[in-house]
C-alpha atoms as a PDB file:
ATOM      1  CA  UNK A   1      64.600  98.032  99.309  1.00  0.00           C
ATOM      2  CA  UNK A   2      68.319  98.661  98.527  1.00  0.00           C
ATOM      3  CA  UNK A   3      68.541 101.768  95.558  1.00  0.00           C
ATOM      4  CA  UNK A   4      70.568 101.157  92.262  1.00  0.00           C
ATOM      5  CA  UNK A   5      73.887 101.618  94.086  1.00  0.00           C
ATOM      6  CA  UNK A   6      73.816  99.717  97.006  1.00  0.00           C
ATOM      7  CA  UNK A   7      72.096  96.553  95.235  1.00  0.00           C
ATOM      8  CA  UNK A   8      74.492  93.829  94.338  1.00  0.00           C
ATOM      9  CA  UNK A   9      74.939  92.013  91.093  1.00  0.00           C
ATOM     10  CA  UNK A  10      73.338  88.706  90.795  1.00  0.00           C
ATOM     11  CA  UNK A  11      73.201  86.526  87.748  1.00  0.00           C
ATOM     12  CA  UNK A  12      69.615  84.602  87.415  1.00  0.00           C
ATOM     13  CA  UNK A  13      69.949  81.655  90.370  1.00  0.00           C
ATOM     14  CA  UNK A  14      73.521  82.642  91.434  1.00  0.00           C
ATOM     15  CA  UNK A  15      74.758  84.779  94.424  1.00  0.00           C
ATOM     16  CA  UNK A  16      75.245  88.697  94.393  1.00  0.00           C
ATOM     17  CA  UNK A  17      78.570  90.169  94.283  1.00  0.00           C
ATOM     18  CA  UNK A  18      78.451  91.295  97.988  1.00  0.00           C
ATOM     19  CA  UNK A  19      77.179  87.436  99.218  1.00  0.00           C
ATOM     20  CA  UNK A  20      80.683  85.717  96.980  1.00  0.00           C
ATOM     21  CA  UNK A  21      82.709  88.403  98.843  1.00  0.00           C
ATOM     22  CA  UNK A  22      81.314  87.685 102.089  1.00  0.00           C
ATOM     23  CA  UNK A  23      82.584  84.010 100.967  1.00  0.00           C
ATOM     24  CA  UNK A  24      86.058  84.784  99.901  1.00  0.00           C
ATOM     25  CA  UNK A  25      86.464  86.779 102.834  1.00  0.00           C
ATOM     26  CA  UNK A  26      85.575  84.439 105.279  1.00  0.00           C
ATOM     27  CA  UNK A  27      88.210  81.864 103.131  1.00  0.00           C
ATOM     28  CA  UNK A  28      86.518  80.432 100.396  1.00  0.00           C
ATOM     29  CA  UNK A  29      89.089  81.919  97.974  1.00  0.00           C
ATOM     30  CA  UNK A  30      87.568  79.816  94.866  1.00  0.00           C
ATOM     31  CA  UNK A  31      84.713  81.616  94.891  1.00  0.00           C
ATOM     32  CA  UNK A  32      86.687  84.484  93.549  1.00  0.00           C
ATOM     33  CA  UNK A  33      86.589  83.079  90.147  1.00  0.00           C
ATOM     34  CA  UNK A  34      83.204  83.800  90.097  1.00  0.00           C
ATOM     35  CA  UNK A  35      83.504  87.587  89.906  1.00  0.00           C
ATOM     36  CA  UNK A  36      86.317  86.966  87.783  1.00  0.00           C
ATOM     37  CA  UNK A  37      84.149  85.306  84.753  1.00  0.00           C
ATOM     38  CA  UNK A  38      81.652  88.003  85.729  1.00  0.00           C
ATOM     39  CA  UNK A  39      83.270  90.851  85.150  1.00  0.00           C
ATOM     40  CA  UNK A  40      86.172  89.682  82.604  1.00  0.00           C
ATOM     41  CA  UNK A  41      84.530  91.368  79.744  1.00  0.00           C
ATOM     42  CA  UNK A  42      83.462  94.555  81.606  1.00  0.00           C
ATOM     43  CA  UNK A  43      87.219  95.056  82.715  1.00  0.00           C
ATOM     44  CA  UNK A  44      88.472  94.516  79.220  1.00  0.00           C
ATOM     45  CA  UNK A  45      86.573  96.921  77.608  1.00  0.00           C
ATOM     46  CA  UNK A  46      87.209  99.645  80.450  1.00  0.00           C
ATOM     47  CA  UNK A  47      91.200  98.833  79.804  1.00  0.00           C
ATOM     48  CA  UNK A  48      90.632  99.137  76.081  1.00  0.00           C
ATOM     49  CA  UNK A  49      89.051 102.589  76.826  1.00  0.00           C
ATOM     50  CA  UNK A  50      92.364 103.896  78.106  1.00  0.00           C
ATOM     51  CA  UNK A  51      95.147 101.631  77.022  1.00  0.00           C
ATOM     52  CA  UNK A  52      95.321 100.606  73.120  1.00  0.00           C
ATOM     53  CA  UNK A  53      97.056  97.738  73.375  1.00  0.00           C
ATOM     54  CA  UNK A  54      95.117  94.237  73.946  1.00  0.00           C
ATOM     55  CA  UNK A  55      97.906  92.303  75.704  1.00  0.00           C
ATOM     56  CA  UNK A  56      98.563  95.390  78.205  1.00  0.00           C
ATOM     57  CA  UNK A  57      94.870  95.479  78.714  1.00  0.00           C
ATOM     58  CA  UNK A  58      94.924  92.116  79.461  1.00  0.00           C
ATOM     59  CA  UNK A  59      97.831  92.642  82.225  1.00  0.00           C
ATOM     60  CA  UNK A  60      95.852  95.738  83.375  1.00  0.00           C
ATOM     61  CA  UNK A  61      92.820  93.390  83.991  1.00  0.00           C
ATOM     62  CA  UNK A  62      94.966  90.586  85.818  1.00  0.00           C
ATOM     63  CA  UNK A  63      96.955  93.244  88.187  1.00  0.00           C
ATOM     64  CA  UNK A  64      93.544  94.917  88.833  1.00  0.00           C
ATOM     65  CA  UNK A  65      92.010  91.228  90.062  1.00  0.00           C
ATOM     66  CA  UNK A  66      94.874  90.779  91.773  1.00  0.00           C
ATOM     67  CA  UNK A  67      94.917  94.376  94.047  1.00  0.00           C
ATOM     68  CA  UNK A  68      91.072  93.823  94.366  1.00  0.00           C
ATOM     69  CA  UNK A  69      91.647  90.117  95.730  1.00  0.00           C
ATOM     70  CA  UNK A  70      94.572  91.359  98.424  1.00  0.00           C
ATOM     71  CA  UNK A  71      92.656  94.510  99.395  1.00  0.00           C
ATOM     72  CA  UNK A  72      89.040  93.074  99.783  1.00  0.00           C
ATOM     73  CA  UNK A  73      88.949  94.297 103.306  1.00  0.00           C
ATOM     74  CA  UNK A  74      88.883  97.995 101.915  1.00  0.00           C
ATOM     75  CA  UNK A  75      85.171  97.292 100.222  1.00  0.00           C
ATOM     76  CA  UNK A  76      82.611  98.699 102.302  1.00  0.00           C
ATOM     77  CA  UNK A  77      79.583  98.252 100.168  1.00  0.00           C
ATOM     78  CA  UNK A  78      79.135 101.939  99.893  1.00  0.00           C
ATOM     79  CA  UNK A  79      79.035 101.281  96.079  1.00  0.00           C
ATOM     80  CA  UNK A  80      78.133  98.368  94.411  1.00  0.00           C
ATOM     81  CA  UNK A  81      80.911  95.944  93.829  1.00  0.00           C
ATOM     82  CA  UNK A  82      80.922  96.029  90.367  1.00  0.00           C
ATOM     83  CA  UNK A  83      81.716  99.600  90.564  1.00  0.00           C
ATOM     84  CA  UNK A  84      84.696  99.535  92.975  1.00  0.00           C
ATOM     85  CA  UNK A  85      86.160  96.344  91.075  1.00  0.00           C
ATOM     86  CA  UNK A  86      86.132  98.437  87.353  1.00  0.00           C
ATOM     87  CA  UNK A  87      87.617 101.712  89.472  1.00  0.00           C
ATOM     88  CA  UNK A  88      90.561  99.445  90.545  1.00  0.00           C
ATOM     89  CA  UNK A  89      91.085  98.600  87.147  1.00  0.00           C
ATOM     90  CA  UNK A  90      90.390 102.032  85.655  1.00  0.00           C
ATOM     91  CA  UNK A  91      93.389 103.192  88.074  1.00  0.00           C
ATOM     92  CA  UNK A  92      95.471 100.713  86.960  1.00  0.00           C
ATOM     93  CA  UNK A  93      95.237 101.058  83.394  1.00  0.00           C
ATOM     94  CA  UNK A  94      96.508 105.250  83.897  1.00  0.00           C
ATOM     95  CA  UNK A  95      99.093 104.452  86.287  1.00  0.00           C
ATOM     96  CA  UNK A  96     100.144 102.695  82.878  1.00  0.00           C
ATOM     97  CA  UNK A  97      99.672 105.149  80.946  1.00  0.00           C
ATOM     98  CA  UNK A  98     101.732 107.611  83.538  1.00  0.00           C
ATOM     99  CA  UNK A  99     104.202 104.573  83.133  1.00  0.00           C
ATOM    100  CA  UNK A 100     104.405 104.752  79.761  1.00  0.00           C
ATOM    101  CA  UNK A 101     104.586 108.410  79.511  1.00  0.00           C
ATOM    102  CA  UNK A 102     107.428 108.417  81.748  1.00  0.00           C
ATOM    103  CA  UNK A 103     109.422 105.936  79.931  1.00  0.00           C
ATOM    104  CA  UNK A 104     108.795 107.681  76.092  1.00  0.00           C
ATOM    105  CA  UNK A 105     109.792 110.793  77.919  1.00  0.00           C
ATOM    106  CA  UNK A 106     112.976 109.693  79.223  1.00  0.00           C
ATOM    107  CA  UNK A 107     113.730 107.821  75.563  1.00  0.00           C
ATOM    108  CA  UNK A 108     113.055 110.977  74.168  1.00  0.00           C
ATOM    109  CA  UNK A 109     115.753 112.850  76.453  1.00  0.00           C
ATOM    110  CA  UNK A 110     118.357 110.043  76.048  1.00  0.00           C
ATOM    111  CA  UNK A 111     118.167 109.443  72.580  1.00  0.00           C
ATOM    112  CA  UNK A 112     117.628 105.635  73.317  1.00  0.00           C
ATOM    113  CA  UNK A 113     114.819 103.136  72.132  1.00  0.00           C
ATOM    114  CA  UNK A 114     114.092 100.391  75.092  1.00  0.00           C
ATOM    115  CA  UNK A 115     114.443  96.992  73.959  1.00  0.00           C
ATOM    116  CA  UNK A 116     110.301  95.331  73.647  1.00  0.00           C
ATOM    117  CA  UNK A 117     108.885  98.591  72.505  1.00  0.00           C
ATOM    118  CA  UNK A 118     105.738  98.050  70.941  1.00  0.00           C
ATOM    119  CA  UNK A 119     105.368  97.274  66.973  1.00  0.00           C
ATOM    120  CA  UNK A 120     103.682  99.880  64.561  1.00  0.00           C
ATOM    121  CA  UNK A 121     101.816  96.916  63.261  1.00  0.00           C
ATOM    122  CA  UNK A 122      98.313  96.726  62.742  1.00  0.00           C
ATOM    123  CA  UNK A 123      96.886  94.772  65.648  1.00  0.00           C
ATOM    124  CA  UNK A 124      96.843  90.956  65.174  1.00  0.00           C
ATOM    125  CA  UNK A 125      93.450  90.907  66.995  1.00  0.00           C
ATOM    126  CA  UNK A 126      91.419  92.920  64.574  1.00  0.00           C
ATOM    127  CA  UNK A 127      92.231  90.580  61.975  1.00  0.00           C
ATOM    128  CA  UNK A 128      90.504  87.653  63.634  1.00  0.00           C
ATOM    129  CA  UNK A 129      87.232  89.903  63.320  1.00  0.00           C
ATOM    130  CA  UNK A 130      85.137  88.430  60.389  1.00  0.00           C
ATOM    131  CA  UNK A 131      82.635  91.476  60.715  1.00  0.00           C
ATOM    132  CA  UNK A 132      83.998  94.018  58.986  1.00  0.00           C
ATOM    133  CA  UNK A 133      81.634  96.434  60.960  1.00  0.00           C
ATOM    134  CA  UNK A 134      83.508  95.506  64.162  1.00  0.00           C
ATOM    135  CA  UNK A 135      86.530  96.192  62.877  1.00  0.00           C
ATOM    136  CA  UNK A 136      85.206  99.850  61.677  1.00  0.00           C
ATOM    137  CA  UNK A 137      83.947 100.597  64.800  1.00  0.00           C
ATOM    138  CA  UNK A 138      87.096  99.385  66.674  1.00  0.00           C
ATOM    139  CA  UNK A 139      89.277 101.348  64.533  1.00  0.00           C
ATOM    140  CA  UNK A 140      87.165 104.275  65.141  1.00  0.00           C
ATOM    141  CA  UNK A 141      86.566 104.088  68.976  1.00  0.00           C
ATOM    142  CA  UNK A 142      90.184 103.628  69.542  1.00  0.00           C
ATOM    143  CA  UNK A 143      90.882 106.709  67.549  1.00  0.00           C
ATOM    144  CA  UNK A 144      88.917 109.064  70.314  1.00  0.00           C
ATOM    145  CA  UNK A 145      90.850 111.134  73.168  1.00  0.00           C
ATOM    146  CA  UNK A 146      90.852 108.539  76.275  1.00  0.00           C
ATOM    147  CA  UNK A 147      88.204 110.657  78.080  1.00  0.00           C
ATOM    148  CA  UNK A 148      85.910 109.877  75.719  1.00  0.00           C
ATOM    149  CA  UNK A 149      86.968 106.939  74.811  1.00  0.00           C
ATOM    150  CA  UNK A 150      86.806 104.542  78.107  1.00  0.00           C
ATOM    151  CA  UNK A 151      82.798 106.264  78.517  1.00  0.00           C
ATOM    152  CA  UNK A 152      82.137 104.937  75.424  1.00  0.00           C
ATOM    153  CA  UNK A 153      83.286 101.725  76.375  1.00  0.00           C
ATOM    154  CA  UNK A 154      81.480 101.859  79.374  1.00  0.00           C
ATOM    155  CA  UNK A 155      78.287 103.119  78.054  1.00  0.00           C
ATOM    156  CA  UNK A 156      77.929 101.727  74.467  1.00  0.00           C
ATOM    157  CA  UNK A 157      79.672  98.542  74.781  1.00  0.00           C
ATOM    158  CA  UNK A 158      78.850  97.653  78.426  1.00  0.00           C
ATOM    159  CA  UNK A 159      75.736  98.986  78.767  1.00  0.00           C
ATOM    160  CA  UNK A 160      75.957 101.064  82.036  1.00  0.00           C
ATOM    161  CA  UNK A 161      73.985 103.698  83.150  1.00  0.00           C
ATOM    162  CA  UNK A 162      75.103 107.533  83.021  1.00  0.00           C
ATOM    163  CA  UNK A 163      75.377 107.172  86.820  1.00  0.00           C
ATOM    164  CA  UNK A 164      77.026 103.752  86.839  1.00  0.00           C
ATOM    165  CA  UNK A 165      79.669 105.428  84.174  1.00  0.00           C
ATOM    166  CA  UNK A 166      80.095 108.611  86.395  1.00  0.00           C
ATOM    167  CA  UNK A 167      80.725 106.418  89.714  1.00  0.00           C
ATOM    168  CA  UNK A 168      83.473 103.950  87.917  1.00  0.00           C
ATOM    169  CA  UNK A 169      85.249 107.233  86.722  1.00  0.00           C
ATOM    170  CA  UNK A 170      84.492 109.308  89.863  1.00  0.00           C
ATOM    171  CA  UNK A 171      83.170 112.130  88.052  1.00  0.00           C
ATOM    172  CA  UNK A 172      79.852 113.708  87.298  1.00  0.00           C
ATOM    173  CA  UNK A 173      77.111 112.668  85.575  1.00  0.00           C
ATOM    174  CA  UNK A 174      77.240 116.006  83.312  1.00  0.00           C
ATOM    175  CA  UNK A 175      80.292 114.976  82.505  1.00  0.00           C
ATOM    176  CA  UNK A 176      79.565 111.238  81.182  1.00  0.00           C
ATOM    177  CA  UNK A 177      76.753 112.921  79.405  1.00  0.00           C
ATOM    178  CA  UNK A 178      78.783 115.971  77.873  1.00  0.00           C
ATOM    179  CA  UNK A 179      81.736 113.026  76.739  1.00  0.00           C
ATOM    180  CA  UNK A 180      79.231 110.614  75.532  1.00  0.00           C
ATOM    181  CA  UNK A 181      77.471 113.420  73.340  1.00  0.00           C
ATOM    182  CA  UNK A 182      80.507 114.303  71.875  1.00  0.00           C
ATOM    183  CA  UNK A 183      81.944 110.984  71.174  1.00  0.00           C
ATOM    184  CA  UNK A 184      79.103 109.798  69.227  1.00  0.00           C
ATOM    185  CA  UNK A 185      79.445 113.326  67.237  1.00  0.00           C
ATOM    186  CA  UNK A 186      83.157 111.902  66.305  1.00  0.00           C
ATOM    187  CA  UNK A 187      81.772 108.742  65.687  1.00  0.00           C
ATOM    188  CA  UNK A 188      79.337 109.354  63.355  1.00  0.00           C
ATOM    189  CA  UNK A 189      81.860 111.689  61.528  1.00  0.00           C
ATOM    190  CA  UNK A 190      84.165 108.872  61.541  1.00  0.00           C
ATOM    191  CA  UNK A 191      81.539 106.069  60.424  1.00  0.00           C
ATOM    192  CA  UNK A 192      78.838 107.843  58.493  1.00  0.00           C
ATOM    193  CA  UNK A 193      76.563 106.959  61.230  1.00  0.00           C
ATOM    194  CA  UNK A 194      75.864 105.696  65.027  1.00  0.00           C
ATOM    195  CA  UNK A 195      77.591 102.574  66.493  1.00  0.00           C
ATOM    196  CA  UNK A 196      73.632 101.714  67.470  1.00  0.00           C
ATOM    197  CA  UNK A 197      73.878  97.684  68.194  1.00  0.00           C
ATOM    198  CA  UNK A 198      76.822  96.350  66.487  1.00  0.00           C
ATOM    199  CA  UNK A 199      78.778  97.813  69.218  1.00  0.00           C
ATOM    200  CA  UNK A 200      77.820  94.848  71.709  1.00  0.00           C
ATOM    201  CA  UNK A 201      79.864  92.259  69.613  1.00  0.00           C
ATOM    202  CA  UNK A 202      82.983  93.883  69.328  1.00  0.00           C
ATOM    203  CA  UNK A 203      85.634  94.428  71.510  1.00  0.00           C
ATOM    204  CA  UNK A 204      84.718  91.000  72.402  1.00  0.00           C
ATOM    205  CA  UNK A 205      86.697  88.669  75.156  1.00  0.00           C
ATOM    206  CA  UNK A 206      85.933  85.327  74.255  1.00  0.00           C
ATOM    207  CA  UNK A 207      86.021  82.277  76.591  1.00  0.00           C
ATOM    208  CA  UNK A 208      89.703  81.194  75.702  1.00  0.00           C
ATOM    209  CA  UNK A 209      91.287  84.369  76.818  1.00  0.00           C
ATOM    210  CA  UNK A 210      88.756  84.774  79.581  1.00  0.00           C
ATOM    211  CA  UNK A 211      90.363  81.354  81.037  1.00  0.00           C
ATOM    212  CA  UNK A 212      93.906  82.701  80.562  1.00  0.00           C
ATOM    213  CA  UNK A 213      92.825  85.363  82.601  1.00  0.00           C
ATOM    214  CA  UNK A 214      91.836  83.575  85.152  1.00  0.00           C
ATOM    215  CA  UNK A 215      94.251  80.899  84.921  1.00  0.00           C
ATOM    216  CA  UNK A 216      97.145  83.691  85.696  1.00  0.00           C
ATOM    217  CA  UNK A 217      95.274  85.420  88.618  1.00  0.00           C
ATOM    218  CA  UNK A 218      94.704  82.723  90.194  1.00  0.00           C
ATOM    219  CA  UNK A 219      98.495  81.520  89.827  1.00  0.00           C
ATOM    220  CA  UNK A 220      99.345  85.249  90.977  1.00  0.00           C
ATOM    221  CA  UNK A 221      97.426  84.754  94.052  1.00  0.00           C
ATOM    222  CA  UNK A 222      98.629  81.327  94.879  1.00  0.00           C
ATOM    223  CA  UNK A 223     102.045  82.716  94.967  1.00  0.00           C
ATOM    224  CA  UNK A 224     101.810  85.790  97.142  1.00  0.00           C
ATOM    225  CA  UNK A 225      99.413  83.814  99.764  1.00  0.00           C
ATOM    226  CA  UNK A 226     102.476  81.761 100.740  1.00  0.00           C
END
């Protein structure tokens, strides 16, 4: 019997991650999609956990598909798919926030302000939360350092294991632990108590954007197949 790692992800009467790979692989490239609408809300909430901003997160997500799609060769199955699909994107989202780092610190030398820099207004997608809860939670999650704040996401939101957490951020499992412990301990100072089970619903990446998503990876790897 294959442990926890090595297993592959199947949804009830579908095919595991490793068996749609095999697929694309051997040039079914539809079946892609598949792992796409799997994971879509997985890889939004790990991109939340580092970058703020939905519609980078969003970009992070797509670029991420799109480097896992070209560079499928490189999966061994040493890990579980799941897990080498959500480091890809966990990469991608801080070589963005390098980017971004970069850029503010050469605006800061020059003097300048680059045209499209980001508003300072409040984010027009907590406003389409009706649960005020959501909102609360969002607003407080987003306000934690990024170490903590992407194992949260993967933890509380996504429902991974310690060891899951630890393998998509290539660090111990004393270390999810030690984040995760103090994150709620900000948390509850922030809220007046735990994010318990309202965290599942938000954060949320609703079928709409999910097809966007999809929509524009696929495009992406139309294009640089030719």
């Amino acid at each position: 019997m294959a442990d926890a790692e090595s297993a592959g992800d199947e949804l009830p009467g579908g095919l595991t991650d490793e068996q749609i790979v095999d697929l694309v692989k051997r040039g079914d490239k539809g079946q892609f999609e598949i792992l796409m609408r799997r994971y879509n809300q997985r890889l939004y909430r790990a991109a939340r956990g580092i970058v703020r901003d939905p519609a980078l997160a969003e970009d992070v997500m797509q670029q991420g598909y799109i480097n896992a799609y070209f560079h499928l060769d490189q999966f061994a199955g040493r890990s579980r798919f799941a897990t080498w699909l959500t480091r890809i994107v966990i990469n991608e989202a801080l070589a963005r926030v390098r980017q971004e780092a970069a850029r503010a610190s050469a605006v800061a030398t020059t003097g300048g302000e680059p045209e499209g820099c980001a508003s300072d207004a409040a984010d027009p997608e907590h406003q389409t939360f009706a649960n005020e809860v959501n909102t609360l939670i969002e607003a407080a999650v987003e306000a934690l350092p990024e170490g903590y704040r992407v194992v949260v996401m993967l933890r509380e939101f996504e429902g991974l294991t310690t060891a899951e957490t630890a393998a998509c951020l290539s660090v111990a499992t004393d270390v999810v632990k030690t984040r995760l412990s103090r994150a709620r301990a900000l948390l509850r100072a922030a809220l007046r108590a735990p994010v318990g089970s309202s965290a599942a619903s938000a954060f949320r990446f609703e079928a709409p954007r999910c097809d966007v998503v999809v929509a524009t990876v696929n495009a992406a790897i139309r294009r640089q197949s030719i």
